[in-house]
C-alpha atoms as a PDB file:
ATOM      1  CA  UNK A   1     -22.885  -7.862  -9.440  1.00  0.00           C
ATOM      2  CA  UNK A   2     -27.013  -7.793  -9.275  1.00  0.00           C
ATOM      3  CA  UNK A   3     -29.019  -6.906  -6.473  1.00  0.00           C
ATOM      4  CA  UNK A   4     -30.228 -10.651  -6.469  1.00  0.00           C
ATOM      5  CA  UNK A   5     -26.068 -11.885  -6.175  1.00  0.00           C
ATOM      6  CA  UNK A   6     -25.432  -9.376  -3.400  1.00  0.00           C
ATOM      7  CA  UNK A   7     -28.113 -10.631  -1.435  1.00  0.00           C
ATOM      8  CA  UNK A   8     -27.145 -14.390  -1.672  1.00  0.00           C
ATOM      9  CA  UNK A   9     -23.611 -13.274  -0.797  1.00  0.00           C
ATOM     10  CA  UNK A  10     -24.825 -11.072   2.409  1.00  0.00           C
ATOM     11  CA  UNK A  11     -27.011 -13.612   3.564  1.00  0.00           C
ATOM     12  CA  UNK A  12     -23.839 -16.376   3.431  1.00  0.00           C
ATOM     13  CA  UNK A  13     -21.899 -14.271   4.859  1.00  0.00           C
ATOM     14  CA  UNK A  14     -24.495 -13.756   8.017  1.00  0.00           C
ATOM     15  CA  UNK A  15     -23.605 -17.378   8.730  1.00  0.00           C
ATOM     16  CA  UNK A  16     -19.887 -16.793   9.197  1.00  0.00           C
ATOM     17  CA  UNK A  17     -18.541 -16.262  12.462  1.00  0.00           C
ATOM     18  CA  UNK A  18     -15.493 -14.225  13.026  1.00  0.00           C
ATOM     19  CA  UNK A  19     -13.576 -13.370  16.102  1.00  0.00           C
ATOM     20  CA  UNK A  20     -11.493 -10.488  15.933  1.00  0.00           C
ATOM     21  CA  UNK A  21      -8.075 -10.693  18.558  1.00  0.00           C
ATOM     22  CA  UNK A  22      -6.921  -7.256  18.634  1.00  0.00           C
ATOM     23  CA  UNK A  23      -6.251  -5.331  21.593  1.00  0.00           C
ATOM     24  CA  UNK A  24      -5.612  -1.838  19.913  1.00  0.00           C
ATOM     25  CA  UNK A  25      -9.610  -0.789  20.349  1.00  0.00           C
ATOM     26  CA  UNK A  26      -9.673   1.716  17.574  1.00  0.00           C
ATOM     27  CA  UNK A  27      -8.287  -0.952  15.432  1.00  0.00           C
ATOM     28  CA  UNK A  28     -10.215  -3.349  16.298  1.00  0.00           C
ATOM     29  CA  UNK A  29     -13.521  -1.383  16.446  1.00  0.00           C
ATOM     30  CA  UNK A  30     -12.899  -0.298  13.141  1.00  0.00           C
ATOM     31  CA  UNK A  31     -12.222  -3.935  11.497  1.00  0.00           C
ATOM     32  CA  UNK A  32     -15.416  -4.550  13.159  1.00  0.00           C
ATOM     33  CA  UNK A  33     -17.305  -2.386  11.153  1.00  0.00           C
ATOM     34  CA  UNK A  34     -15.798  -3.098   7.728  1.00  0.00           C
ATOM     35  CA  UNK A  35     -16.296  -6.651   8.355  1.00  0.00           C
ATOM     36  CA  UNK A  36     -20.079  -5.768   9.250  1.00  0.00           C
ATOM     37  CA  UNK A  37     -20.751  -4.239   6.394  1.00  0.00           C
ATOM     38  CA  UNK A  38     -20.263  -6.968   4.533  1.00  0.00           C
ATOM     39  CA  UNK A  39     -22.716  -9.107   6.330  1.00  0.00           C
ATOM     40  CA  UNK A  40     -20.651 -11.043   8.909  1.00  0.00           C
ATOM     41  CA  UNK A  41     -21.431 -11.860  12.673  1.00  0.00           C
ATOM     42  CA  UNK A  42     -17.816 -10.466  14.185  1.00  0.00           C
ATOM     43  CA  UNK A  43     -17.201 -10.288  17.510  1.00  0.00           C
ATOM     44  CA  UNK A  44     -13.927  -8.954  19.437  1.00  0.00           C
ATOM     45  CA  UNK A  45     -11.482 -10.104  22.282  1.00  0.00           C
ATOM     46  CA  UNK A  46      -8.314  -7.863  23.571  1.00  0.00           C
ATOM     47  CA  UNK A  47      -6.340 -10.697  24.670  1.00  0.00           C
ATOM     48  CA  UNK A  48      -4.941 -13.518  24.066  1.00  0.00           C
ATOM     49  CA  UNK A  49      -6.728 -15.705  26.791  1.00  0.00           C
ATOM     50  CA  UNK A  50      -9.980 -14.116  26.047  1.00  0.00           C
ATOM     51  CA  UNK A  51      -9.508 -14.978  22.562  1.00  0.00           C
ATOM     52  CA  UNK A  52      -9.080 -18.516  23.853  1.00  0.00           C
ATOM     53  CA  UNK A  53     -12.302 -18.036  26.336  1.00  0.00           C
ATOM     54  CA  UNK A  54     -14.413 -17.287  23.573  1.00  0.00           C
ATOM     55  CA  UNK A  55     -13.221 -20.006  20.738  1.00  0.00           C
ATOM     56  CA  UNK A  56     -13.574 -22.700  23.592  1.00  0.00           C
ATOM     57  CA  UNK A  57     -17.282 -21.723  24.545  1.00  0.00           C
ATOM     58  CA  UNK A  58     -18.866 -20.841  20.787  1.00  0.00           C
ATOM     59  CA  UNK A  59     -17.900 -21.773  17.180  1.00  0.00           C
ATOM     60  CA  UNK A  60     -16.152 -19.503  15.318  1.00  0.00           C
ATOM     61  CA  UNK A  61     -15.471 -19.650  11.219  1.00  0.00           C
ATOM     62  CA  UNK A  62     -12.512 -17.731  11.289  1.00  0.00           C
ATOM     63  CA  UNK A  63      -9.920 -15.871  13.886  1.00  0.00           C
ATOM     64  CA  UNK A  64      -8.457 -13.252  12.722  1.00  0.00           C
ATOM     65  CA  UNK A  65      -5.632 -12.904  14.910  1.00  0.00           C
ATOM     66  CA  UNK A  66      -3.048  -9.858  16.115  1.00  0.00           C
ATOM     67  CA  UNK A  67      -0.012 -11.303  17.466  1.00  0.00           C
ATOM     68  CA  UNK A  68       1.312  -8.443  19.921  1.00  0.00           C
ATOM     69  CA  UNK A  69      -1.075  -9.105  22.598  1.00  0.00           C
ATOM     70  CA  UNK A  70      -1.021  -7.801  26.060  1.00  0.00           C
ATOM     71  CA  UNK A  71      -0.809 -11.225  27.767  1.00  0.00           C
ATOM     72  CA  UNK A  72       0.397 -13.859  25.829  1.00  0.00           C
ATOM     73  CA  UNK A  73       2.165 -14.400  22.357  1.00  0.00           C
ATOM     74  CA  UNK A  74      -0.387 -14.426  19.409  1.00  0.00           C
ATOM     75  CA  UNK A  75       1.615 -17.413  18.005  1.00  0.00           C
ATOM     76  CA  UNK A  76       0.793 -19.695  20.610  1.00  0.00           C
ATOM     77  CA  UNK A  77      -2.738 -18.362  20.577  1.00  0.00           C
ATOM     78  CA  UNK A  78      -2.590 -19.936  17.121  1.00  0.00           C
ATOM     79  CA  UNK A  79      -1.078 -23.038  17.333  1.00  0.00           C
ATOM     80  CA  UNK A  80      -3.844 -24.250  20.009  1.00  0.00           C
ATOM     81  CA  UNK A  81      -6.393 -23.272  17.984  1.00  0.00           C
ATOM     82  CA  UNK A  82      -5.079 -25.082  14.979  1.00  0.00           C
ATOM     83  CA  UNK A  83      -4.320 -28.204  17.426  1.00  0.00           C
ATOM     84  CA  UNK A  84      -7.603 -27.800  19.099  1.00  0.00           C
ATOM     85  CA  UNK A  85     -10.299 -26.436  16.035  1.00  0.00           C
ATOM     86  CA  UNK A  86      -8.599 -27.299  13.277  1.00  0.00           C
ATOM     87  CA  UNK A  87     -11.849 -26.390  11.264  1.00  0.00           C
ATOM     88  CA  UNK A  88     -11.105 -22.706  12.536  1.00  0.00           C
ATOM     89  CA  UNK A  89      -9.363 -20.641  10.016  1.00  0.00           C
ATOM     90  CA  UNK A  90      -6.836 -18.260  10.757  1.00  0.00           C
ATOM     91  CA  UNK A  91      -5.668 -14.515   9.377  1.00  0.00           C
ATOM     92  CA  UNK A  92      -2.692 -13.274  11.033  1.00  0.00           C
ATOM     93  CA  UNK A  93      -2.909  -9.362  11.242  1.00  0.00           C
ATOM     94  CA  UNK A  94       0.727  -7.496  12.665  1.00  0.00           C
ATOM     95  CA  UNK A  95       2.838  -4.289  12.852  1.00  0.00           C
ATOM     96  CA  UNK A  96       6.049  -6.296  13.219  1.00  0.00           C
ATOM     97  CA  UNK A  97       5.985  -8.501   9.911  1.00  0.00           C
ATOM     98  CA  UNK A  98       8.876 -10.103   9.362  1.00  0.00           C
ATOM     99  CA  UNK A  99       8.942 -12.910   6.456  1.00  0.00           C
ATOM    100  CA  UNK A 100      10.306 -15.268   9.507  1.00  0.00           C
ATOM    101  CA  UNK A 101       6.988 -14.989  10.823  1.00  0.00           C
ATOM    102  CA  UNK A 102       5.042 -14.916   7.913  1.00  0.00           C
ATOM    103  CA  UNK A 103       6.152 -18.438   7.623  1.00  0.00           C
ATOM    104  CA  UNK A 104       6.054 -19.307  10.488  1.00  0.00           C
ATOM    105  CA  UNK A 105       2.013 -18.317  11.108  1.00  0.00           C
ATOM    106  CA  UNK A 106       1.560 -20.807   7.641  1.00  0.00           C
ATOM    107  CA  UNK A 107       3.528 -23.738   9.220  1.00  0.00           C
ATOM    108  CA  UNK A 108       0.707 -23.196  12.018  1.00  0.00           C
ATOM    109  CA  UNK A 109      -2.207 -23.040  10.142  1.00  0.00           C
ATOM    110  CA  UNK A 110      -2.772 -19.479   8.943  1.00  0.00           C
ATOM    111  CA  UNK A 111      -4.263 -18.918   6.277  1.00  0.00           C
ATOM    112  CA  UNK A 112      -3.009 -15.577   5.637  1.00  0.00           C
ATOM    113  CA  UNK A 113      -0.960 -12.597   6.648  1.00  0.00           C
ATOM    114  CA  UNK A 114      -1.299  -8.999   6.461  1.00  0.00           C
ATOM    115  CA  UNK A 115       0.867  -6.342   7.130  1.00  0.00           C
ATOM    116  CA  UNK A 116      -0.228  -2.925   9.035  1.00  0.00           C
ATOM    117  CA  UNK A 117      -1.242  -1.151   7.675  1.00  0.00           C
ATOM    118  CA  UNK A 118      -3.618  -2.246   5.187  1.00  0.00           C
ATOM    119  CA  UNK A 119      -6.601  -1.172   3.724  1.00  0.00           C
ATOM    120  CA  UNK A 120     -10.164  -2.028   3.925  1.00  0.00           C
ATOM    121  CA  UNK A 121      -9.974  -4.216   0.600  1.00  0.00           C
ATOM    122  CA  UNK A 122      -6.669  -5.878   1.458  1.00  0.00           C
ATOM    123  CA  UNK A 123      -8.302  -7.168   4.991  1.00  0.00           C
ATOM    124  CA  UNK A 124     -12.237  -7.860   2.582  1.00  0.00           C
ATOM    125  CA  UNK A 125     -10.013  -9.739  -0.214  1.00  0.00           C
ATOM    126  CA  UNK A 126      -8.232 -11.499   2.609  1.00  0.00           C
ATOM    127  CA  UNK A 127     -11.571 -12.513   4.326  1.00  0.00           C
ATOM    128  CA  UNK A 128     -13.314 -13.634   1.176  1.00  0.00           C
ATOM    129  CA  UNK A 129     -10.299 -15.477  -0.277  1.00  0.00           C
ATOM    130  CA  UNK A 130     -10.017 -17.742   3.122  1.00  0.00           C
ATOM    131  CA  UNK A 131     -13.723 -18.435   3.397  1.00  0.00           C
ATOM    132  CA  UNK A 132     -13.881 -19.517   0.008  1.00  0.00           C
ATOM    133  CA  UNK A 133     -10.915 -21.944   0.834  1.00  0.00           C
ATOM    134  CA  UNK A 134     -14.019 -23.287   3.587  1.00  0.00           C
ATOM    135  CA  UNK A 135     -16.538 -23.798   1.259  1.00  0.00           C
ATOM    136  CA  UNK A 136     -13.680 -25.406  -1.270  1.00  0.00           C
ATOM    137  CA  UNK A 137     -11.473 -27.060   0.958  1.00  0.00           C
ATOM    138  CA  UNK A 138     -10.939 -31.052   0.314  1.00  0.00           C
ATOM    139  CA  UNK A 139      -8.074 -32.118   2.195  1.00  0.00           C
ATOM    140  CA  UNK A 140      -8.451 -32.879   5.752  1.00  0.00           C
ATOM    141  CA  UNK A 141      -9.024 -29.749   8.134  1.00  0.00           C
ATOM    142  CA  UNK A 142      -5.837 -30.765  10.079  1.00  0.00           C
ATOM    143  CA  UNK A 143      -3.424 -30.667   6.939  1.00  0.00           C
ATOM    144  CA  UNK A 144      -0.446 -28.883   7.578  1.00  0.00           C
ATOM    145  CA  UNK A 145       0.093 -26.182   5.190  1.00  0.00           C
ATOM    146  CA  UNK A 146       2.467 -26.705   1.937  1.00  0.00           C
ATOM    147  CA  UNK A 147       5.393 -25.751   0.973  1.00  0.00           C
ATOM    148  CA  UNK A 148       3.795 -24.043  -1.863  1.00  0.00           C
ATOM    149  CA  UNK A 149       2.194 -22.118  -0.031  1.00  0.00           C
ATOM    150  CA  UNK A 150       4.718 -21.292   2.365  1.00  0.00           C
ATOM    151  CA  UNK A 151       6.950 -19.895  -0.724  1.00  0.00           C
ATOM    152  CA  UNK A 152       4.009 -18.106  -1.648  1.00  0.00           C
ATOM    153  CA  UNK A 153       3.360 -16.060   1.126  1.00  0.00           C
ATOM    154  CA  UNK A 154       7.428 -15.037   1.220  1.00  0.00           C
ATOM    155  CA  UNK A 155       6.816 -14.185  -2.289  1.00  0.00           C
ATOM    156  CA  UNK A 156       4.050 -11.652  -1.041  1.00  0.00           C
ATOM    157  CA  UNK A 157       6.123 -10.361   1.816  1.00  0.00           C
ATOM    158  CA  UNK A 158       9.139  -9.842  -0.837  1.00  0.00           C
ATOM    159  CA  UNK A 159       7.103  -7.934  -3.111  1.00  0.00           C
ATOM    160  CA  UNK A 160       5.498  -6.099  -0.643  1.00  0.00           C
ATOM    161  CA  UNK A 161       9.103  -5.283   0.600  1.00  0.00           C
ATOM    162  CA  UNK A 162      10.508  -3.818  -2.607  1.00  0.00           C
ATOM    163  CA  UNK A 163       7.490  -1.842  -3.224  1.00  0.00           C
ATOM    164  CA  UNK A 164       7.811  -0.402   0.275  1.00  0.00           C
ATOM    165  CA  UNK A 165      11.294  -0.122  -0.656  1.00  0.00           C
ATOM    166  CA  UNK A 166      10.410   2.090  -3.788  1.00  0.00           C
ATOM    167  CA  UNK A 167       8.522   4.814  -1.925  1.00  0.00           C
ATOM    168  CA  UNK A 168      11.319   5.481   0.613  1.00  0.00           C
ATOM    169  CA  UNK A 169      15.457   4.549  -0.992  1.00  0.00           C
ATOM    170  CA  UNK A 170      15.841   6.867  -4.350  1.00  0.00           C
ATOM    171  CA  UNK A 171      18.124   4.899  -5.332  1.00  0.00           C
ATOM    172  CA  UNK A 172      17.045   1.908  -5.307  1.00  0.00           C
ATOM    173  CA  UNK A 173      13.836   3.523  -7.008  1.00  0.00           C
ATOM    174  CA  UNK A 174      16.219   4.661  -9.794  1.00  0.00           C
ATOM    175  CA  UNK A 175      18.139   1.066  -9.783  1.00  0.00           C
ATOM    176  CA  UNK A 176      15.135  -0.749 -10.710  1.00  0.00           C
ATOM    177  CA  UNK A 177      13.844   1.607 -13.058  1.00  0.00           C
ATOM    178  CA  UNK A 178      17.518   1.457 -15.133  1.00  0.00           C
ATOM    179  CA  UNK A 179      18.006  -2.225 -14.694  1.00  0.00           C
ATOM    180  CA  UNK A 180      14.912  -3.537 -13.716  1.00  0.00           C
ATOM    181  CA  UNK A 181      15.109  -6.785 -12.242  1.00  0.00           C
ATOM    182  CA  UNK A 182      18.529  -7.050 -12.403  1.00  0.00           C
ATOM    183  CA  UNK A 183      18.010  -4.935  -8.840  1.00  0.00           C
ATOM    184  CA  UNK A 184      16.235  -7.539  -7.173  1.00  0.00           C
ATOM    185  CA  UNK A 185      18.851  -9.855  -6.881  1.00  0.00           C
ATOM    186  CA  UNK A 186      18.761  -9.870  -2.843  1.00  0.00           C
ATOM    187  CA  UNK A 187      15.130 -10.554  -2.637  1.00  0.00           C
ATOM    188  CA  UNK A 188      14.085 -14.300  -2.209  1.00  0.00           C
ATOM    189  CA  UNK A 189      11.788 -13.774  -5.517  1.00  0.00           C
ATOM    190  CA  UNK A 190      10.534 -15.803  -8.661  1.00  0.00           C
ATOM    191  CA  UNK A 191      11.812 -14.734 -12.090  1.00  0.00           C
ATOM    192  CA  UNK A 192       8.323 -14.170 -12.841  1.00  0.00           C
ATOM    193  CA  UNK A 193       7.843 -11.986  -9.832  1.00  0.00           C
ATOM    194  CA  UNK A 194      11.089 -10.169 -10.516  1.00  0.00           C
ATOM    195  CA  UNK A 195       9.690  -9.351 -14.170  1.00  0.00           C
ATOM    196  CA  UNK A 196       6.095  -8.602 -12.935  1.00  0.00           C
ATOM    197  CA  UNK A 197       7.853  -6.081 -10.651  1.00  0.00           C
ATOM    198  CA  UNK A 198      10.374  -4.462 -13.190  1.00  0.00           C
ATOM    199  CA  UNK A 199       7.979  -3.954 -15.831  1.00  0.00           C
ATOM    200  CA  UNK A 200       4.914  -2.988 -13.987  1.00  0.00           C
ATOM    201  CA  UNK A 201       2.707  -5.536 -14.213  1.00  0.00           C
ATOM    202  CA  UNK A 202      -0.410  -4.547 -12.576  1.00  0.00           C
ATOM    203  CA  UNK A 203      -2.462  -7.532 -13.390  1.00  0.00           C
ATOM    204  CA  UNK A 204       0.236 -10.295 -12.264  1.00  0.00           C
ATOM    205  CA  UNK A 205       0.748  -8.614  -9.079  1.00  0.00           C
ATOM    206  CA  UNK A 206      -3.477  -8.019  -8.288  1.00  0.00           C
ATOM    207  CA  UNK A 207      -3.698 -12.096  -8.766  1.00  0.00           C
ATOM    208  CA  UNK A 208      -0.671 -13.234  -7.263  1.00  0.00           C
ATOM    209  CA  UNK A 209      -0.284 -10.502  -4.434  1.00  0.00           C
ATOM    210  CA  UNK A 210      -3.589  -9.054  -3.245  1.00  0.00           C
ATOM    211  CA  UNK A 211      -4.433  -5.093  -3.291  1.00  0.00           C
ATOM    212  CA  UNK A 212      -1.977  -2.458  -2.825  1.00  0.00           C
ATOM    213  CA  UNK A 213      -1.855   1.063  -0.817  1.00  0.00           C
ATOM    214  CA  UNK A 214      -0.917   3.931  -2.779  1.00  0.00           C
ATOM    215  CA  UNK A 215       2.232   4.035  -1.842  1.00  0.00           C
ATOM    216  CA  UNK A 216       3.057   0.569  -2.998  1.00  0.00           C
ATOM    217  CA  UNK A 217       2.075   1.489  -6.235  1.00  0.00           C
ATOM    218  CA  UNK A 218       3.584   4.528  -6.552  1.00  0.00           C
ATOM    219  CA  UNK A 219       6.139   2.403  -8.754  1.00  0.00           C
ATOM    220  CA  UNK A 220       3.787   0.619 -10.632  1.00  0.00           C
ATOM    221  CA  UNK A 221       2.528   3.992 -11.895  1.00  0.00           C
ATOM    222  CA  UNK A 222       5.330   5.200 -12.737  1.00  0.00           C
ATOM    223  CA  UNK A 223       6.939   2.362 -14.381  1.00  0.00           C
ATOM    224  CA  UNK A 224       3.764   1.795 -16.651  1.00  0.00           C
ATOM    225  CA  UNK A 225       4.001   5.093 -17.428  1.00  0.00           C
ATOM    226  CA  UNK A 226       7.287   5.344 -18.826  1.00  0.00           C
ATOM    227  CA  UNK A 227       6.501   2.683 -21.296  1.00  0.00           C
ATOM    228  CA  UNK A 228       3.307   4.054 -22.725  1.00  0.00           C
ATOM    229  CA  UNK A 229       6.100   7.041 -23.714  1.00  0.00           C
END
């Protein structure tokens, strides 16, 4: 990207709001300064109702929103700001991820859904992908979200899951390498998913599923390099 393109993106992204709930400060403090970086206004709240405080008294672009809170459940802090800003998106950020809730944060409104931990380009791609959705977005603000999209995201959470899976259960390491997806029967995934998975498809999974840590594609490596031999 020019010099020229990186300051038309810095100076759109001064104009976006974004309201951080997280009460873990060092977490929060440092998605603060990522987000900074990249040129938007970002402001923080530690709980729930302060959250709520501050999205009732200014505008905010986008909420991205822990759901462990000290006060109240980060789920309901969702579904009144869907019912009450529609226009307000939503990134759910959590340490207990199930795909139960996942889903659940979509029926709501969310937008996303990320995983802790994550990195600092899995929480920028996130960011960038649901503000383009704003600048995109045709249907009415107070849609509900799709099914499509809800099978999506479990999609993400399943892959995510097996490449967990691959770092920490030998076996299961060894089962997909020998079988490939024949392994992945228990996991609520597409055939082309399965086969992305199995044979190490780096660019599928980058498009469909976002960035990975290290250890997520610990199998990836591997399994791309045992068929360049």
């Amino acid at each position: 990207m020019n010099a020229q393109a990186q300051t038309a993106d810095r100076d759109e992204a001064q104009d976006v709001r974004i309201l951080l709930m997280e009460d873990e400060n060092v977490v929060a403090e440092g998605l603060k300064m990522i987000l900074s970086e990249d040129g938007y206004r970002v402001e923080i709240a530690d709980t729930g109702n302060g959250a709520l405080e501050q999205l009732h008294s200014q505008p905010y672009d986008l909420l991205v929103a822990d759901l462990r809170l000290p006060d109240i459940d980060g789920m309901e802090v969702i579904k009144k700001v869907k019912a009450e800003k529609p226009e307000t998106f939503v990134i759910v950020i959590t340490g207990y991820s199930t795909v139960d809730t996942a889903v659940e944060a979509m029926r709501y409104g969310a937008s996303d859904y990320l995983a802790k931990p994550f990195t600092d380009e899995q929480i920028r791609s996130a960011v960038e992908k649901t503000l383009k959705g704003k600048k995109n977005r045709t249907a009415p603000v107070d849609a509900p979200a799709t099914d499509d999209a809800s099978r999506a995201l479990i999609e993400k959470r399943e892959v995510m899951r097996v490449l967990n899976r691959t770092s920490e259960d030998e076996a299961f390491w060894n089962a997909l390498m020998e079988h490939g997806s024949e392994a992945l029967a228990d996991y609520e995934l597409s055939d082309e998913a399965k086969a992305a998975i199995a044979s190490g498809d780096l660019g599928w999974i980058n498009a469909h599923i976002g960035e990975l840590t290290q250890k997520q594609l610990m199998f990836i490596y591997k399994r791309l390099e045992r068929e360049a031999w």
